[in-house]
C-alpha atoms as a PDB file:
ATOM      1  CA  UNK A   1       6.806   8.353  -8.001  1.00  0.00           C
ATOM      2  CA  UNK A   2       5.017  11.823  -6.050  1.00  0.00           C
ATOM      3  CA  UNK A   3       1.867  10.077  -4.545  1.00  0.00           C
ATOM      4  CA  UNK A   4       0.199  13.217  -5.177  1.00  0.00           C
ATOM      5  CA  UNK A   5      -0.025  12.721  -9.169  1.00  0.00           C
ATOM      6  CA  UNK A   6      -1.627   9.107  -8.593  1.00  0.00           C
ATOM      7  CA  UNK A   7      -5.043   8.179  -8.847  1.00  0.00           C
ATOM      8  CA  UNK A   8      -6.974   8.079  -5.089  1.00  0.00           C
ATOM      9  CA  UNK A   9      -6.679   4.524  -4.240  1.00  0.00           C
ATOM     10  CA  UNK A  10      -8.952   3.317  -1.762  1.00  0.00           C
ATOM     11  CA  UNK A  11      -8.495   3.223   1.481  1.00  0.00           C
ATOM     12  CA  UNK A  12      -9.053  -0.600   2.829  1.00  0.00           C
ATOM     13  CA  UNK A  13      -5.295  -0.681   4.202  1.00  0.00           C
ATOM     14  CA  UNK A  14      -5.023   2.996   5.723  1.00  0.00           C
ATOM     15  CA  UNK A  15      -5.225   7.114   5.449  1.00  0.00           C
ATOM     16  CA  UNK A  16      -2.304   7.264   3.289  1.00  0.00           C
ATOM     17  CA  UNK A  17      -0.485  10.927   4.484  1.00  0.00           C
ATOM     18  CA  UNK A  18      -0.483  12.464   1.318  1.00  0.00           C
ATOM     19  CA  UNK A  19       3.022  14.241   2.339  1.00  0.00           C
ATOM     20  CA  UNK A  20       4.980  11.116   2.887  1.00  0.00           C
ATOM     21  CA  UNK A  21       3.051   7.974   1.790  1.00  0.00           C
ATOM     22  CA  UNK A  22       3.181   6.428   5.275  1.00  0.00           C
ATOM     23  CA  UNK A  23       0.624   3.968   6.533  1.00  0.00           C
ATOM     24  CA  UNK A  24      -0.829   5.404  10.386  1.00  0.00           C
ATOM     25  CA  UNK A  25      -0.808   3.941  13.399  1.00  0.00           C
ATOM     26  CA  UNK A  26      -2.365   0.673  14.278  1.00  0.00           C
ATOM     27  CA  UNK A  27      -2.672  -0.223  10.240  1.00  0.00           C
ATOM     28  CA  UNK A  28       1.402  -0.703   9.651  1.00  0.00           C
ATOM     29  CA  UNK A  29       1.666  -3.835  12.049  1.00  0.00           C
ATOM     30  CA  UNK A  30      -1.999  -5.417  10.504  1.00  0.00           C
ATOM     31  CA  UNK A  31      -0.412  -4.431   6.820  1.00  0.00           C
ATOM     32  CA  UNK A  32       2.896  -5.419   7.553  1.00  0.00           C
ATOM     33  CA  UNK A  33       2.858  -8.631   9.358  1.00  0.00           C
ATOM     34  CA  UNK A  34      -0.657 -10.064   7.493  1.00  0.00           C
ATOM     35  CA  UNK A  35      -0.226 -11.607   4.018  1.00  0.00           C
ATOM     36  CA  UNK A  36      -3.676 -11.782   3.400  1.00  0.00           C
ATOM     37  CA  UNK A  37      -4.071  -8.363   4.000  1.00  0.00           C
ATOM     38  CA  UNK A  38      -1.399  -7.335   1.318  1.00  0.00           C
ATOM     39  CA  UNK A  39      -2.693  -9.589  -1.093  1.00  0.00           C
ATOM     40  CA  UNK A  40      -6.426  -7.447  -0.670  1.00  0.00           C
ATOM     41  CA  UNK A  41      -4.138  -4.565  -1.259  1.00  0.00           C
ATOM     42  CA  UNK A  42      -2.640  -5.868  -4.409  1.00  0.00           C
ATOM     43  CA  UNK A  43      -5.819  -7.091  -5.681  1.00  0.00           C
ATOM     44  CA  UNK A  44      -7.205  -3.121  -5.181  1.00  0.00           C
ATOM     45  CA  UNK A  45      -4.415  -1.603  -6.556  1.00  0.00           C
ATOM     46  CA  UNK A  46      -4.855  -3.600  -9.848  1.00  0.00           C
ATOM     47  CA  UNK A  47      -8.552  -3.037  -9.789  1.00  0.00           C
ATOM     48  CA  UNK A  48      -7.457   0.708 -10.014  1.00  0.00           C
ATOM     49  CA  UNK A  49      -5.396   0.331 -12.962  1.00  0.00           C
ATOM     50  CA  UNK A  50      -1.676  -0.664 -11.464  1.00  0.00           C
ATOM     51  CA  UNK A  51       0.808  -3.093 -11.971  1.00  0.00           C
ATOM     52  CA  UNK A  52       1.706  -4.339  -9.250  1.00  0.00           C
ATOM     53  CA  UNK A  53       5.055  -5.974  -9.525  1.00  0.00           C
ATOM     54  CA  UNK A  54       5.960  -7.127  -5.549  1.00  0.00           C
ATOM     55  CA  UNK A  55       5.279  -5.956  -2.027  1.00  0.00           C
ATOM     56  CA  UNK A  56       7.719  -7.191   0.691  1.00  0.00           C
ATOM     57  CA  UNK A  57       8.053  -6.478   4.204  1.00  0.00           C
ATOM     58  CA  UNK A  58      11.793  -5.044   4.966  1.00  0.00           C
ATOM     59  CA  UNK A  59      11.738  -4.137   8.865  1.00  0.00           C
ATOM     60  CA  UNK A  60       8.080  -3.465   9.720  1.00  0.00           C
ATOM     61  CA  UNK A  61       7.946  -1.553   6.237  1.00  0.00           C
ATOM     62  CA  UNK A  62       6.073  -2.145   3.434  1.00  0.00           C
ATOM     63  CA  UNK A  63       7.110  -1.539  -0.114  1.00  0.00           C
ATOM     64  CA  UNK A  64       4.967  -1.722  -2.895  1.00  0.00           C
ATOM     65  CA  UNK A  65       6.740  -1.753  -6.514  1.00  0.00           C
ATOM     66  CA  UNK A  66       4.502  -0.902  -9.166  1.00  0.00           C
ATOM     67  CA  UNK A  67       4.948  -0.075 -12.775  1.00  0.00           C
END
């Protein structure tokens, strides 16, 4: 999925780098090692118009699966 052909999504978590998808700086440790912070990010996503299916934590990064 190119980030670029998605809707904006707002941006409570982070800047999202448009190139790569990355969360910056101080954000990936708040996003990463809060749940309640991903589950405000779900809740946004699906506010915008996304499924989202999971997002786990695999060593300090996030992944968001989304249909």
């Amino acid at each position: 999925m190119n980030i670029l052909n998605t809707p904006p999504l707002l941006r409570y978590v982070a800047r999202v780098k448009t190139s790569d998808g990355k969360l910056s700086g101080e954000f990936v440790d708040w996003f990463t090692d809060n749940d309640d912070a991903r589950a405000t990010y779900r809740v946004i996503m699906e506010q915008q118009g996304y499924e989202v299916k999971t997002i786990t934590v695999e060593n300090q990064t996030a992944v968001v699966e989304i249909k």
